[in-house]
Protein backbone atom coordinates (compact mmCIF):
# COMPACT_ATOMS: atom_id res chain seq x y z
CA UNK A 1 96.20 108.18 104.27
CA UNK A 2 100.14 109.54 103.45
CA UNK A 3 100.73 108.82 99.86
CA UNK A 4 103.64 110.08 97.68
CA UNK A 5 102.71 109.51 94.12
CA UNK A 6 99.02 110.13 92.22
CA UNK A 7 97.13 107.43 90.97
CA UNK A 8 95.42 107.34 87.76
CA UNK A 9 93.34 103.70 88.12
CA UNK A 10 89.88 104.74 85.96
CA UNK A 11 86.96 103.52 87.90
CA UNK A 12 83.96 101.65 86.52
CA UNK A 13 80.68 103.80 86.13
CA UNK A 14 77.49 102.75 88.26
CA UNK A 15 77.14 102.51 91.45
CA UNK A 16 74.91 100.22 93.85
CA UNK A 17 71.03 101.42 93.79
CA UNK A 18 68.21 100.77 96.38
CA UNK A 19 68.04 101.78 99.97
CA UNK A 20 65.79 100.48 102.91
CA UNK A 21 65.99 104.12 103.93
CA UNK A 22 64.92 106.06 101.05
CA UNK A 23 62.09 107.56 102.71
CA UNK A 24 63.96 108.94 105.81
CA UNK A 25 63.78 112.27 106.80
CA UNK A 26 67.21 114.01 106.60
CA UNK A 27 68.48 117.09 107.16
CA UNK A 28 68.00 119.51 104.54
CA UNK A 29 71.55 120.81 102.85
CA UNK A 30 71.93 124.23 104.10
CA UNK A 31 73.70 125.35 100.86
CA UNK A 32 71.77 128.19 100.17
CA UNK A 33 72.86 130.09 103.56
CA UNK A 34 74.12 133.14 103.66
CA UNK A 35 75.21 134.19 106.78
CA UNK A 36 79.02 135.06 107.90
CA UNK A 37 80.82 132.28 108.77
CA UNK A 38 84.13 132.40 111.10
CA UNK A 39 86.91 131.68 108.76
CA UNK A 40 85.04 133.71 105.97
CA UNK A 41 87.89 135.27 103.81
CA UNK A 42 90.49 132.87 104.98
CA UNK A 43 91.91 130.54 102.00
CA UNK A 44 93.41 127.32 102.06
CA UNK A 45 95.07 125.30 99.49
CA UNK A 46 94.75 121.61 99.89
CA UNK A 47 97.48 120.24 98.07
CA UNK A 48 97.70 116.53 99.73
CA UNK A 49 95.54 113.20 98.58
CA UNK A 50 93.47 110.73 100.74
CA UNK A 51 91.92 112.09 103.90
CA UNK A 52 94.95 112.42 106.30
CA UNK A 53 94.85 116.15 106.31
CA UNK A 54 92.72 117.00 103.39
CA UNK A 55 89.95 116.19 106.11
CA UNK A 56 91.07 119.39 108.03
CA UNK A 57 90.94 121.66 104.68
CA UNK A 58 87.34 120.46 104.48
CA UNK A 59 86.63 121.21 108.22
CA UNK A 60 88.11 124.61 107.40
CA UNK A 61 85.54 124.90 104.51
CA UNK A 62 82.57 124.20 106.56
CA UNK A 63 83.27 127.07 108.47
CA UNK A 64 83.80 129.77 105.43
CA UNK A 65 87.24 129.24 104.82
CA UNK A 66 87.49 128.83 100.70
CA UNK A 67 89.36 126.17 99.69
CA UNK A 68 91.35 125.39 96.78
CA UNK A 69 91.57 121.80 96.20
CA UNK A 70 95.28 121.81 94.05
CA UNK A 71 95.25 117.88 92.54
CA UNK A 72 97.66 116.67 89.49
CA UNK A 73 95.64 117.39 86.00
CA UNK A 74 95.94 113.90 85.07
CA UNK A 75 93.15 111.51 87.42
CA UNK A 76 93.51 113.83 90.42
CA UNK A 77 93.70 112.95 94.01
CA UNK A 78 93.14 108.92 93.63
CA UNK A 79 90.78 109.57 96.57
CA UNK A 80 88.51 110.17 93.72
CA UNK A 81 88.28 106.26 92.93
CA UNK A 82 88.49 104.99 96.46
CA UNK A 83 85.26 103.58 97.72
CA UNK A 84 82.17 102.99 96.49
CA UNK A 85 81.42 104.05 93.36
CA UNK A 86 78.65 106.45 91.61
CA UNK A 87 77.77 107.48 87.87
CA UNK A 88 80.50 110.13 88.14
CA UNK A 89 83.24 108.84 87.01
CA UNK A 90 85.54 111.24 88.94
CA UNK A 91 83.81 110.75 91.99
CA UNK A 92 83.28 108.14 94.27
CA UNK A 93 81.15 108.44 97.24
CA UNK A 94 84.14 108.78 99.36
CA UNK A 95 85.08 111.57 97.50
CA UNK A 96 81.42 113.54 97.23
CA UNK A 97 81.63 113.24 101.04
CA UNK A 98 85.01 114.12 102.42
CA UNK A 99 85.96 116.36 99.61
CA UNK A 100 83.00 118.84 100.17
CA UNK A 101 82.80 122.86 100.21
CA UNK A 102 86.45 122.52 98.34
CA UNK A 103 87.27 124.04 94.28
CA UNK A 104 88.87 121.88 92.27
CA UNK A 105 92.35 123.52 90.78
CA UNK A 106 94.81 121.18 88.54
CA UNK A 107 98.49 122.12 88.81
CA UNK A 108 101.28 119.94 88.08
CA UNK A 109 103.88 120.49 90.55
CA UNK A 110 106.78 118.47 89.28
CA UNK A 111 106.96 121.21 86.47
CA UNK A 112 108.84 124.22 86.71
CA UNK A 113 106.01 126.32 85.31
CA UNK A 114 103.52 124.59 87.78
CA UNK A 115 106.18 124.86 90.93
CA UNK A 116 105.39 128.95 89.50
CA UNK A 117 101.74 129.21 89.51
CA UNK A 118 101.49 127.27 92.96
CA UNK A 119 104.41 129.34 94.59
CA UNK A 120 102.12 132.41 93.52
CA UNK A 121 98.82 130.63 94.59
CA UNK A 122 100.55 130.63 97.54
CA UNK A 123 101.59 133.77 98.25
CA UNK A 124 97.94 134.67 97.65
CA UNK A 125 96.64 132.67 100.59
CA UNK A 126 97.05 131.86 104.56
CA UNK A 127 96.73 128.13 105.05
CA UNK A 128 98.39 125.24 103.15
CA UNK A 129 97.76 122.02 103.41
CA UNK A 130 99.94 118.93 102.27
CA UNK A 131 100.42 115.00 103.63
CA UNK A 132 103.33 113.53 100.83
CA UNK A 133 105.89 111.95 102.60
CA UNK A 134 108.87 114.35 104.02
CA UNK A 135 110.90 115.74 102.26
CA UNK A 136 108.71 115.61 98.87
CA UNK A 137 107.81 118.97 98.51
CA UNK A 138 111.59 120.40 98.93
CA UNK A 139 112.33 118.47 96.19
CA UNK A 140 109.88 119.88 94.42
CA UNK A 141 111.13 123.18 94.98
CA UNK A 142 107.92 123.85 97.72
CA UNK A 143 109.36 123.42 100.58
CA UNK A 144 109.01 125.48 103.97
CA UNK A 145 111.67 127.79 103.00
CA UNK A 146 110.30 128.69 99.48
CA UNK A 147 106.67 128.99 100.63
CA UNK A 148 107.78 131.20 103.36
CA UNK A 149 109.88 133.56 101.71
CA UNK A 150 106.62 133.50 98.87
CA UNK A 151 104.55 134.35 101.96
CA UNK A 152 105.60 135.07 105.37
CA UNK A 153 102.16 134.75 106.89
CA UNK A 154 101.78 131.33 105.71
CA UNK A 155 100.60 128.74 107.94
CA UNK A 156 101.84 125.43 106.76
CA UNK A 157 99.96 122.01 107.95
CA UNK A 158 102.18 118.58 107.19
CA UNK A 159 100.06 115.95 108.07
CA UNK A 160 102.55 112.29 107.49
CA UNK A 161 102.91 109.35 109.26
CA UNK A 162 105.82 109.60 111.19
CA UNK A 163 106.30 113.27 111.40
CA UNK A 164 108.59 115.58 109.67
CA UNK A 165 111.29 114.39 112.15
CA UNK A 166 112.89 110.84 113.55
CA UNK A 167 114.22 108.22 112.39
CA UNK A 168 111.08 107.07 110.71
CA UNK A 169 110.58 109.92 108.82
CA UNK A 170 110.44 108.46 105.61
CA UNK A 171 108.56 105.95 105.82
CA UNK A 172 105.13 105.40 104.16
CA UNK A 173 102.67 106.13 106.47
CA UNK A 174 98.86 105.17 106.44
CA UNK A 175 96.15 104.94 109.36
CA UNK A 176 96.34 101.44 109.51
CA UNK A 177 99.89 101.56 110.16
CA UNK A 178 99.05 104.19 112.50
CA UNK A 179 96.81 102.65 114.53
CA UNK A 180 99.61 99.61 114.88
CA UNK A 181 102.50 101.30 115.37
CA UNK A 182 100.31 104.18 117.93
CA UNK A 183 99.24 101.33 120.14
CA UNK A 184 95.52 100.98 119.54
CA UNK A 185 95.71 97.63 117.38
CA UNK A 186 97.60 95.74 119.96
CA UNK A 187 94.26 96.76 122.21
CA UNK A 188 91.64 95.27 119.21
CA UNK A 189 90.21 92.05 120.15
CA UNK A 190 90.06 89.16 122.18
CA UNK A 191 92.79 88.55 124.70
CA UNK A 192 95.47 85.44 123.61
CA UNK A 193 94.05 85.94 119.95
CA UNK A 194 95.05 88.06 117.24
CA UNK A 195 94.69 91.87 117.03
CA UNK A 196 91.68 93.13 114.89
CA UNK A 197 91.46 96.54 112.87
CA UNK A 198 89.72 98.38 115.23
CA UNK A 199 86.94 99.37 112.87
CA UNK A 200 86.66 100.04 109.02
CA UNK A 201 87.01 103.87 109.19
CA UNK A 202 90.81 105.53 109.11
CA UNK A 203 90.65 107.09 112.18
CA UNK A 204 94.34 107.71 112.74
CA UNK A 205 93.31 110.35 109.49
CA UNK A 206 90.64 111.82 110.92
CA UNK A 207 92.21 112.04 114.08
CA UNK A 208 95.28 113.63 112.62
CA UNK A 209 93.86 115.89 110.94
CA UNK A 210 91.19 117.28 114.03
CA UNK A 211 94.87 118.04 115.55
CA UNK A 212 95.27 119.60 112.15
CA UNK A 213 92.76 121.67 112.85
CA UNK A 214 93.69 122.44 115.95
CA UNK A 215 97.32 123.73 115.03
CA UNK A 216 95.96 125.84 112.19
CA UNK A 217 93.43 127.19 114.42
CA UNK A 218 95.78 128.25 117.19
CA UNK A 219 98.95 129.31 114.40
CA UNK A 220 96.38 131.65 112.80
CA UNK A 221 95.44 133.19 116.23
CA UNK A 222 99.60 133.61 116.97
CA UNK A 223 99.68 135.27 113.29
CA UNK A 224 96.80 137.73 114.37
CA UNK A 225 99.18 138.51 117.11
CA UNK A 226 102.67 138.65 115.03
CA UNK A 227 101.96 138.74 111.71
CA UNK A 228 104.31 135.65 111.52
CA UNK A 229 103.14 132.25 110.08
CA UNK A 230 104.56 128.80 111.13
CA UNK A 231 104.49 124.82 110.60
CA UNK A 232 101.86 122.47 112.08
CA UNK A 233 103.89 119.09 111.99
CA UNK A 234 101.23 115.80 112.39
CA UNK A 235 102.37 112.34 112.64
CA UNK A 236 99.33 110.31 112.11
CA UNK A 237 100.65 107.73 114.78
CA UNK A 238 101.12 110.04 117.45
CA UNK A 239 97.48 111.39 117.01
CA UNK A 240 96.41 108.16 117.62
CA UNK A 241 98.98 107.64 120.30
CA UNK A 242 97.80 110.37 122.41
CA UNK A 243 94.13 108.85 122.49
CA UNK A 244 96.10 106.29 124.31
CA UNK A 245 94.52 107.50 127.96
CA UNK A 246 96.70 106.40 131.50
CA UNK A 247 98.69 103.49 129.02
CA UNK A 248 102.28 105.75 128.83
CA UNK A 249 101.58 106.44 132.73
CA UNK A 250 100.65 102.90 133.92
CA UNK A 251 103.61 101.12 131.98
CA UNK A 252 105.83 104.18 132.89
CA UNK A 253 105.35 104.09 136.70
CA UNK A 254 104.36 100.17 136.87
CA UNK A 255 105.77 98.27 134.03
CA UNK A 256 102.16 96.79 133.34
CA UNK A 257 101.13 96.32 129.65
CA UNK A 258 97.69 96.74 128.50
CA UNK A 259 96.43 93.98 127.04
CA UNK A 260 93.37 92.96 124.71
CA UNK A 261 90.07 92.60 126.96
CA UNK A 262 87.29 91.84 123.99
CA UNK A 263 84.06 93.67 124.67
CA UNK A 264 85.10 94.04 128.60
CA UNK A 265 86.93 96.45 130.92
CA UNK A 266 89.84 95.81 133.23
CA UNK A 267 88.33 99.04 135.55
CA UNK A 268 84.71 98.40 135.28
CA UNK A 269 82.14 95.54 135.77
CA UNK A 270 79.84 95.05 133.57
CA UNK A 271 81.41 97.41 131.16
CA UNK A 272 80.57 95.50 127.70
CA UNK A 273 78.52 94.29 124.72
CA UNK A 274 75.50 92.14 124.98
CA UNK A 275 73.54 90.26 122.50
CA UNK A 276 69.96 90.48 123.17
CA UNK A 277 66.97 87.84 122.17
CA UNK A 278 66.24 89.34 118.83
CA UNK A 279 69.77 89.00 117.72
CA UNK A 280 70.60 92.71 118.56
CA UNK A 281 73.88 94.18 120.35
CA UNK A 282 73.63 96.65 123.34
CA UNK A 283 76.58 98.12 125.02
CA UNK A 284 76.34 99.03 128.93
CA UNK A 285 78.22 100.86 131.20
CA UNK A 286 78.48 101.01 134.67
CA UNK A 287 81.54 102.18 135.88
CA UNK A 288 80.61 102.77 139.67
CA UNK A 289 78.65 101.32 142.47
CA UNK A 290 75.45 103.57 142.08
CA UNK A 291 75.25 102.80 138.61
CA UNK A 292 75.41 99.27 138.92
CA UNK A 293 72.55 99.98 141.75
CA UNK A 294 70.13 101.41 139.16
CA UNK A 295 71.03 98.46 137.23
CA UNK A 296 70.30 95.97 139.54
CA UNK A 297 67.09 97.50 139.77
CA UNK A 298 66.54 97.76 136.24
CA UNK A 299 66.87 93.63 136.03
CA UNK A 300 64.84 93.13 138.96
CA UNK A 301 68.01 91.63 140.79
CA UNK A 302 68.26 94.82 143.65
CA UNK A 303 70.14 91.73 145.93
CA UNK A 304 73.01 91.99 143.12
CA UNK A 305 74.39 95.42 144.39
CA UNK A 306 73.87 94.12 147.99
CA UNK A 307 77.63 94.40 150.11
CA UNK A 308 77.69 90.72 150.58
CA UNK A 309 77.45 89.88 147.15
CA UNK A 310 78.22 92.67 143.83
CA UNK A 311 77.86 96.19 145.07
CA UNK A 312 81.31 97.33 145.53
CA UNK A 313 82.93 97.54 142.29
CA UNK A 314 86.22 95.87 143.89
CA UNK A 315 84.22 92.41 144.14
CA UNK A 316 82.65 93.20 141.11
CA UNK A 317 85.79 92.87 139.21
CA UNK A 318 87.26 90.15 141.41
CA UNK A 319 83.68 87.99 140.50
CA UNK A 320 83.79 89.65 136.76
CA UNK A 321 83.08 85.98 135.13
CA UNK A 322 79.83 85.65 137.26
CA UNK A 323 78.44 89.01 136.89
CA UNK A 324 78.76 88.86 132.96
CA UNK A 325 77.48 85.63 132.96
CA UNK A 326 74.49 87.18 134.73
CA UNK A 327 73.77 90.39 132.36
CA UNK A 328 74.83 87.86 129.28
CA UNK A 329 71.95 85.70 130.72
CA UNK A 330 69.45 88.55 131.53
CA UNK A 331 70.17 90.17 128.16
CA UNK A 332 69.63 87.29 126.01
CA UNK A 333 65.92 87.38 127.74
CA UNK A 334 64.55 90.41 126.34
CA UNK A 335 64.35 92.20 123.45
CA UNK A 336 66.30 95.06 122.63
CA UNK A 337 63.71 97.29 122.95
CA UNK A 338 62.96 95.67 126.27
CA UNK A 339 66.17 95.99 127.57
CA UNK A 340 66.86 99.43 126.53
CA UNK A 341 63.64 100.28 127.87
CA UNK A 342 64.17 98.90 131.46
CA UNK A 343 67.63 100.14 131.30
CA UNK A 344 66.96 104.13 130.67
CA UNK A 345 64.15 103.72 132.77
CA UNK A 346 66.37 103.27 135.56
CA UNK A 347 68.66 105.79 133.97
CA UNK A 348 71.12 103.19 133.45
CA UNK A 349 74.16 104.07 130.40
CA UNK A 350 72.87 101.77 127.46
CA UNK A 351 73.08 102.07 124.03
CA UNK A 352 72.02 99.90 121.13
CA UNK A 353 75.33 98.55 118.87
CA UNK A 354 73.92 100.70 115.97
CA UNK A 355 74.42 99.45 112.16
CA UNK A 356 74.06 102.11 109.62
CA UNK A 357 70.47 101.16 108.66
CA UNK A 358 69.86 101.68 112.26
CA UNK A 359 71.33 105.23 112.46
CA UNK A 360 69.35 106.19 109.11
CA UNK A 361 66.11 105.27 111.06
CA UNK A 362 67.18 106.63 114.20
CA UNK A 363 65.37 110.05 114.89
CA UNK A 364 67.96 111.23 117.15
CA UNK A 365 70.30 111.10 114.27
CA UNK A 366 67.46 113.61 112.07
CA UNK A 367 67.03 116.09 115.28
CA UNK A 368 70.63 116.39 115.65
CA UNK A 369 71.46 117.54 111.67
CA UNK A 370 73.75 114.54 111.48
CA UNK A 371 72.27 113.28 108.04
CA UNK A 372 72.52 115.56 105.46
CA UNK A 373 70.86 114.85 101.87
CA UNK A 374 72.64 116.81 99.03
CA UNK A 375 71.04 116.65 95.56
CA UNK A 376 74.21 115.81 93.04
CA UNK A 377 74.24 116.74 89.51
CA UNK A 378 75.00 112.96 87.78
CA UNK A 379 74.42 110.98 90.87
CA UNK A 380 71.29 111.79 92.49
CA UNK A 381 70.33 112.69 96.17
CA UNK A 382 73.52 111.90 98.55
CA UNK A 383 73.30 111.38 102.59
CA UNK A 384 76.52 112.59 104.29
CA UNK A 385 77.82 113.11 107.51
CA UNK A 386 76.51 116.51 109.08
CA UNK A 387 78.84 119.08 110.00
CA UNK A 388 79.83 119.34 113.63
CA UNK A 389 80.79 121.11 116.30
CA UNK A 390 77.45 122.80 116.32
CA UNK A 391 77.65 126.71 117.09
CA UNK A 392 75.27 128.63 117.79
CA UNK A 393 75.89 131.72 116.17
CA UNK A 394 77.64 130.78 113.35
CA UNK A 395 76.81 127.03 112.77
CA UNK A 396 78.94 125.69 109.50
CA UNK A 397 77.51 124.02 105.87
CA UNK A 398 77.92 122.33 103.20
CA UNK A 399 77.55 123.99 100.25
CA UNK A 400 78.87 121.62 97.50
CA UNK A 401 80.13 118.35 97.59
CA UNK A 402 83.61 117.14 96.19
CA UNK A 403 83.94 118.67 92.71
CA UNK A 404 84.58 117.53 89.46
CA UNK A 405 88.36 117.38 88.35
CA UNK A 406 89.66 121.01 87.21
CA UNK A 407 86.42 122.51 87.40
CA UNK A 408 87.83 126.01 89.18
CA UNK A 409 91.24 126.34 87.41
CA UNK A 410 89.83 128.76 84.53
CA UNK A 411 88.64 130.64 87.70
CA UNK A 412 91.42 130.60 89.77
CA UNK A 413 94.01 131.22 87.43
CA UNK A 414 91.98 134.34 85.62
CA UNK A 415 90.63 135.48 88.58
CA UNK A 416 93.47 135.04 91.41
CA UNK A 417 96.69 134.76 89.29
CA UNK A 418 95.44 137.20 86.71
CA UNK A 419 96.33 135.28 83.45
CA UNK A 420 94.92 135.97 80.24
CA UNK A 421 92.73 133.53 78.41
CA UNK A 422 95.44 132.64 76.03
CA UNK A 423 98.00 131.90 78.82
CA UNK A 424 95.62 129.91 79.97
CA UNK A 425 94.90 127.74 77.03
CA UNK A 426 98.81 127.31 76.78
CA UNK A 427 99.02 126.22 80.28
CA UNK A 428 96.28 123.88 79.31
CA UNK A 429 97.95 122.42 76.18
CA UNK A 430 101.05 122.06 77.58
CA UNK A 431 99.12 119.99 80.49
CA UNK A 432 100.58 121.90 83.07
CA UNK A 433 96.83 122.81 84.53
């Protein structure tokens, strides 16, 4: 998400207990590591709100980069009370989770004073962060041509939703605005009905900020090089947009818009979701003839991939009706452990529709490292996402989860900005930190 202004809601203390997965094994934190890390001694400040970009500071973190969470001394970044809630009342579990391996620094940056410290924070540092609409931080004084002149080496990720540029510029941007105006919502859904979010999670802001990633990744190789820093300009739309596969090209050459095809494919038969007997959903794949072979095999129907009837994927799709009534049929039969079973045993592509409960008891999940369980001072033991890509060498970590409000400006400014104690305490009277 692209906000502009903080938030300072409270949020009520407590949080919902109980878990049918308590007693899973998870992956152990691996806080205690020690080993170099790739972006060891790079820092980043993170100076934007929500996850549209702040998610690439904490990528950055997983991999040794320290980051400096900057938030506005008063409530913080409001993603700090979006979500579910825990006994922290500065944290949600939103918050724990996507605001890990970052230190938490309050500056107020509509104050002179504050525009001051930051500038110098700044000029102490080689990646910034920020997602407030354009044009915000030049009126703050913190725009690109401050910053740089503060730092010349400065790489500068903007992360909005319409881009620094265009007509739309200005314009509040979120993911699910994203994902509407980028051309994935129109796809949601059943055809002739209307467009569905295409799942709970933001994924225009995670997506944007991977290409985040990506441009601070590639702008700190060309500083290597130059010695030169440079902007990384996001639009969260268009990182959605360009997830958007042969769409530009079909209606560009063609004319042909995509429409919404439920649970099906236009370019493969069956390509879909199936409920089984026990109530379960399975998606399967098979998006060419010898596929749907094996298949036919797998539901003791080898006359289905015959020539004469389904075996060329042409007549599959010209028959698609019959042959999903068929697998819809043969699905609702069995199990889904029966299915799934037959299925890989033919090495057919299936996979179960997985709820979270099912991914907490799913040992593939616990082999790969993608549960992590973090003890939390105040909250108790927390599951997270694991970090990925996996390397081999030099495989990133968590080592803290989203910190409490402030709790590294006494550091940072003694440490970094080399202020006194009493400068500090001003600072801190005045509410400027």
């Amino acid at each position: 998400m692209s906000i502009d202004e903080p938030d300072h809601e409270s949020v009520p203390d407590g949080a919902p207990t109980g878990t049918d997965a308590e007693s899973a094994a998870f992956a152990p934190s691996n806080r205690e590591s020690s080993s170099p890390l790739p972006l060891s001694g790079i820092r980043v400040i993170d100076v934007g709100t929500f996850l549209a970009g702040p998610y690439a500071a904490s990528i950055m973190g997983e991999y040794g980069a320290e980051v400096l969470k900057v938030e506005y001394p008063i409530g913080g970044d409001p993603m700090r009370r979006f979500g579910t809630a825990t006994k922290r009342h500065d944290a949600t579990l939103a918050w724990l989770s996507e605001a890990r391996n970052k230190k938490s620094v309050t500056i107020d940056l509509r104050r002179p004073k504050g525009v001051e410290l930051f500038t110098k924070l700044v000029s102490k540092s080689d990646v910034l962060v920020e997602n407030f609409r354009p044009g915000t931080m030049e009126e703050w004084g913190l725009g690109w041509k401050e910053l740089s002149a503060a730092n010349p080496g400065l790489v500068m990720l903007r992360v909005s939703g319409y881009g620094q540029t265009g007509p739309y510029r200005r314009r509040p941007g979120f993911a699910h605005l994203a994902h509407g105006f980028g051309g994935l919502s129109y796809l949601a859904g059943f055809p002739n009905e209307t467009p569905v979010v295409p799942g709970i999670a933001p994924l225009g802001d995670y997506i944007s900020s991977l290409y985040g990633v990506i441009g601070v990744m590639l702008a700190l190789r060309h500083k290597e090089k130059t010695g030169e820093g440079q902007v990384i300009d996001v639009g969260i739309y268009e990182a959605v947009f360009r997830q958007m596969d042969e769409m530009a090209s079909v209606y560009g050459l063609y004319g042909k818009v995509r429409e919404r095809e439920g649970a099906g494919s236009f370019v493969a038969v069956p390509h879909g979701h199936f409920r089984t007997k026990d109530g379960h959903y399975v998606a399967i794949a098979c998006t060419n003839d010898k596929m749907f072979e094996r298949f036919a095999l797998a539901m003791e129907r080898p006359e289905l991939a015959s020539s004469t009837l389904y075996g060329e994927q042409r007549k599959r799709l010209a028959a698609s009706a019959a042959v999903i009534a068929i697998v819809t049929e043969w699905a609702a039969a069995l199990t889904c452990d029966e299915l799934l079973e037959r299925c890989i045993a033919k090495d057919v592509p299936v996979g179960k529709l997985n709820s979270i409960a099912d991914i907490f008891a799913d040992p593939h999940f616990r082999a790969r490292g993608n549960l992590l369980e973090m003890e939390e001072e105040g909250v108790g033991k927390v599951v997270i996402p694991g970090v990925i890509p996996t390397l081999s060498e030099t495989p990133g970590r968590v080592t803290n989860l989203g910190p409490r409000l402030g709790e590294a400006t006494y550091e940072v400014m003694r440490e970094l900005l080399d202020l006194t104690a009493a400068e500090i305490a001003s600072l801190r009277q005045q509410r400027i930190i």
